[in-house]
Protein backbone atom coordinates (compact mmCIF):
# COMPACT_ATOMS: atom_id res chain seq x y z
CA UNK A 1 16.19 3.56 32.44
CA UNK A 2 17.53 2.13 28.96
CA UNK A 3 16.96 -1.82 30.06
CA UNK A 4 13.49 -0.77 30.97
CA UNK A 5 12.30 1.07 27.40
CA UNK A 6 13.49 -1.92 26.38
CA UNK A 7 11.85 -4.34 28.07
CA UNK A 8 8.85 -2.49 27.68
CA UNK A 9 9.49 -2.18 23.77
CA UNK A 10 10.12 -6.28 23.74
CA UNK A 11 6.48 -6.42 25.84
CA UNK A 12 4.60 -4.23 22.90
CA UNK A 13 5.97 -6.31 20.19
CA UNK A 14 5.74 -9.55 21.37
CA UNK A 15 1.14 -8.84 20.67
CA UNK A 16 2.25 -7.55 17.26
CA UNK A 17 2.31 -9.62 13.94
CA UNK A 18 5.83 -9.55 13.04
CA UNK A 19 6.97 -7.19 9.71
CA UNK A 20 7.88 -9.43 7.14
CA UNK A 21 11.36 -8.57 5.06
CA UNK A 22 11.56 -6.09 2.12
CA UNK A 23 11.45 -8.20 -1.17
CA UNK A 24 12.06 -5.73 -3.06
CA UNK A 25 15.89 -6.18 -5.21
CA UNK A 26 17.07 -3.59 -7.56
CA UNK A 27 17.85 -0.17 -7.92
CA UNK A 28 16.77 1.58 -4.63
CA UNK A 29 14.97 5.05 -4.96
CA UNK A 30 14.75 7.63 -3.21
CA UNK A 31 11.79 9.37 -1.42
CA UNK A 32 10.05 11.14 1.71
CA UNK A 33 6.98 8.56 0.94
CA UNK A 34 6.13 5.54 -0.82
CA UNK A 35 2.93 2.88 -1.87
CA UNK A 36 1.87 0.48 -3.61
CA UNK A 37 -0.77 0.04 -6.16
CA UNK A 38 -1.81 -3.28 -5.88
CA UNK A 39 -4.06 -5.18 -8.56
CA UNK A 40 -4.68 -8.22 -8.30
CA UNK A 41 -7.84 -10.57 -9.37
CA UNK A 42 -9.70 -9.43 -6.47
CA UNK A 43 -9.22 -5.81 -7.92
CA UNK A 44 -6.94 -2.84 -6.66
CA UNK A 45 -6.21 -2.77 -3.11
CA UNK A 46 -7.25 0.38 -1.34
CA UNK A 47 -7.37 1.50 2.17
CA UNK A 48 -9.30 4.33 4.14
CA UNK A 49 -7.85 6.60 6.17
CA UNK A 50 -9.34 7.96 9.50
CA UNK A 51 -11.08 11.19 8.30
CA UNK A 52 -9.21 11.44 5.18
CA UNK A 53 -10.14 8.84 2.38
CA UNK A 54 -9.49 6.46 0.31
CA UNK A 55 -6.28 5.56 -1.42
CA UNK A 56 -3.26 3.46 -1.85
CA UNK A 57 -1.33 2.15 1.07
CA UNK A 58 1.31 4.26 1.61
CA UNK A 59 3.43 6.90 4.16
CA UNK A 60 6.61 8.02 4.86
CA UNK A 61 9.59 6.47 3.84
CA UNK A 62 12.17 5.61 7.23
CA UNK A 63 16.11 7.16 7.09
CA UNK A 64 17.36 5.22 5.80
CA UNK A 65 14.75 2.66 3.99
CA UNK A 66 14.73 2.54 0.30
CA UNK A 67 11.44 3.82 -1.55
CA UNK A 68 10.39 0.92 -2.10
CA UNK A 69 11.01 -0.87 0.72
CA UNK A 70 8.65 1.85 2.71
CA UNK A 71 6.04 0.74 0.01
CA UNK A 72 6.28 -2.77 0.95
CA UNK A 73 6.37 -2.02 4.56
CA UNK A 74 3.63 0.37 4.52
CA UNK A 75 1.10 -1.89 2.44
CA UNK A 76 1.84 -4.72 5.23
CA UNK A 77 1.17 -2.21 8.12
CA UNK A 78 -1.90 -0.82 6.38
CA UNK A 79 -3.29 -3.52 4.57
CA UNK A 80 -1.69 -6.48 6.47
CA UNK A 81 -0.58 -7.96 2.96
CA UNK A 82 2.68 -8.64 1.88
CA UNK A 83 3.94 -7.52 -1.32
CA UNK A 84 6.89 -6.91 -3.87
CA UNK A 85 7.44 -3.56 -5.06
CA UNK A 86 8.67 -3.37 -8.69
CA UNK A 87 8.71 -0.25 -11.15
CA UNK A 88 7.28 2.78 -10.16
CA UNK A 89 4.14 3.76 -11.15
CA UNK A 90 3.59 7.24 -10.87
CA UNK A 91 5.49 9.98 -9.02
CA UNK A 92 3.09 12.66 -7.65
CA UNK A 93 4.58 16.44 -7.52
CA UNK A 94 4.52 16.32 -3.51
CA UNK A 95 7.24 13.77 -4.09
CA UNK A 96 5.41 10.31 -3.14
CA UNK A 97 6.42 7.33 -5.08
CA UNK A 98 3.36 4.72 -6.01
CA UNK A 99 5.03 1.58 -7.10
CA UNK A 100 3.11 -1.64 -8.96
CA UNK A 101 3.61 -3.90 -6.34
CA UNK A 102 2.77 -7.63 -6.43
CA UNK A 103 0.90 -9.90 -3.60
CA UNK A 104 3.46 -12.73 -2.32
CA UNK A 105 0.13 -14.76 -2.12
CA UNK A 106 -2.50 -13.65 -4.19
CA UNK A 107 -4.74 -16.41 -3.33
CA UNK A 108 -4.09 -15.45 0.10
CA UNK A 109 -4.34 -11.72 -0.28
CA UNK A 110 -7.53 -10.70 2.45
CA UNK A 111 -6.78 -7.25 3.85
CA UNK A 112 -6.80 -6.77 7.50
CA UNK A 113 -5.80 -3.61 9.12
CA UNK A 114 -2.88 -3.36 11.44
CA UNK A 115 -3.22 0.52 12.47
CA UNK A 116 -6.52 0.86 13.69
CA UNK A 117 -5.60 4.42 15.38
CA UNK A 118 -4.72 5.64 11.76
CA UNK A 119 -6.69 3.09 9.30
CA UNK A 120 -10.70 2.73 8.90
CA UNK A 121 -10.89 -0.51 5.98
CA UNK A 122 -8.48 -1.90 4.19
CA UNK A 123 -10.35 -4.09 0.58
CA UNK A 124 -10.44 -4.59 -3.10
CA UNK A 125 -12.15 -2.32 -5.42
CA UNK A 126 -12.80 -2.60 -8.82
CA UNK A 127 -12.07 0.51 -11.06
CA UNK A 128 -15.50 1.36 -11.44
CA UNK A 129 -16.26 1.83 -7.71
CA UNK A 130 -13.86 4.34 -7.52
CA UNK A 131 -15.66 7.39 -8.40
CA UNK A 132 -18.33 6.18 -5.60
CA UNK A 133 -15.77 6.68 -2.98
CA UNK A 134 -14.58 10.02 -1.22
CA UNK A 135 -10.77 10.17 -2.44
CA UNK A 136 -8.14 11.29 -0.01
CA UNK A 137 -6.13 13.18 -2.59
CA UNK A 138 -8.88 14.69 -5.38
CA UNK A 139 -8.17 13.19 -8.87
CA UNK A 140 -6.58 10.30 -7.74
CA UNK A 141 -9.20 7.87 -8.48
CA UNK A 142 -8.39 9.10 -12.55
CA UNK A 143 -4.66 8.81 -12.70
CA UNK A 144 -4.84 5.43 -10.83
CA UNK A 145 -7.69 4.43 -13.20
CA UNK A 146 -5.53 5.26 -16.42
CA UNK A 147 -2.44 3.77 -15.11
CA UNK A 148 -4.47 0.64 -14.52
CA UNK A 149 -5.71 0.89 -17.97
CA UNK A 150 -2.54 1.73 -19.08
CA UNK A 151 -0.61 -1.18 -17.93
CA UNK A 152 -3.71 -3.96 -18.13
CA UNK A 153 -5.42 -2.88 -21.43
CA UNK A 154 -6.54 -6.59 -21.38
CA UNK A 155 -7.89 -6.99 -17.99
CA UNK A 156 -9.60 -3.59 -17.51
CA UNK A 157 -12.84 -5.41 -17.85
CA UNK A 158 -11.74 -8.26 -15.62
CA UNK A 159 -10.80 -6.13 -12.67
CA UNK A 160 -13.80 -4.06 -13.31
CA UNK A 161 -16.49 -6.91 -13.42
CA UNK A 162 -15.16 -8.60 -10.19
C-alpha cells in the first residue's frame, strides 16, 4: 500500500513545475502564515483568490518551515514567481507575517498561477488601482499603500504611473 502512494505521489509531481529552494538566510520567524509584498517596476504583485479577493500571496506556514520561507514558497505556488523574503513588513493581529520580498528575476517576473482550484489571477497593480479592486481582507489596500509609500517615498509615482 505504501510503494503505491508513492508511486502515485512520484506520477502527480512529475506534471508539476518543480518548487524552487527557500532563499531566504537570516533570522527565521515564526508564524501560522506568511506573504510577500512584492514591488517591483511592473508594480506590486497581487493575486485573487477564488471568491475571496485580492491580496498578497500568501497562506499557511508548514511545521516546520520558517516564516519566511512559507512566504517564498507561497508567492511561487500562487504567483509562479520566485522571490527572496527579507524584513518583515507588517504583522497583522490574526498573526500573518507580510514580508518585502524581492523577484530573483525581475525582468523575468510574469505571474502565472499554479493553483487554479484556489487562485483566479495572479498580476501587477499599481497603487492607485487598488481601491478599484474588491479586497480580500477590508483595509488592506491602505496599510499596503502606506507601507509602499513608506518604504519608496521616491518611487510612489513610478509604481503608480506604470
Amino acid at each position: 500500500m505504501r510503494t503505491s502512494l508513492l508511486v502515485l505521489l512520484a506520477l502527480l509531481m512529475v506534471g508539476c513545475t518543480s518548487m524552487p529552494p527557500c532563499h531566504f538566510s537570516g533570522k527565521a520567524n515564526a508564524a501560522p502564515s506568511a506573504g510577500c509584498l512584492v514591488v517591483a517596476e511592473q508594480g506590486v504583485l497581487l493575486i485573487s483568490s477564488k471568491n475571496v479577493g485580492f491580496g498578497p500571496p500568501g497562506g499557511s506556514v508548514d511545521p516546520g518551515e520558517s516564516a519566511q520561507c512559507g512566504a517564498e514558497r507561497e508567492t511561487w505556488e500562487e504567483a509562479g514567481i520566485e522571490v527572496v523574503a527579507g524584513e518583515l513588513s507588517q504583522r497583522f493581529d490574526n498573526g500573518f507575517h507580510l514580508y518585502w520580498c524581492d523577484p530573483i528575476d525581475e525582468q523575468n517576473a510574469t505571474p502565472k498561477v499554479l493553483r487554479a482550484q484556489e487562485i483566479d489571477s495572479a498580476g501587477w497593480y499599481s497603487p492607485h488601482q487598488f481601491s478599484d479592486l474588491a479586497w480580500r481582507f477590508p483595509g488592506q489596500e491602505k496599510i499596503i499603500e502606506q507601507l509602499i509609500a513608506e518604504r519608496y517615498p521616491d518611487r510612489t509615482e513610478e509604481i503608480d504611473n506604470e
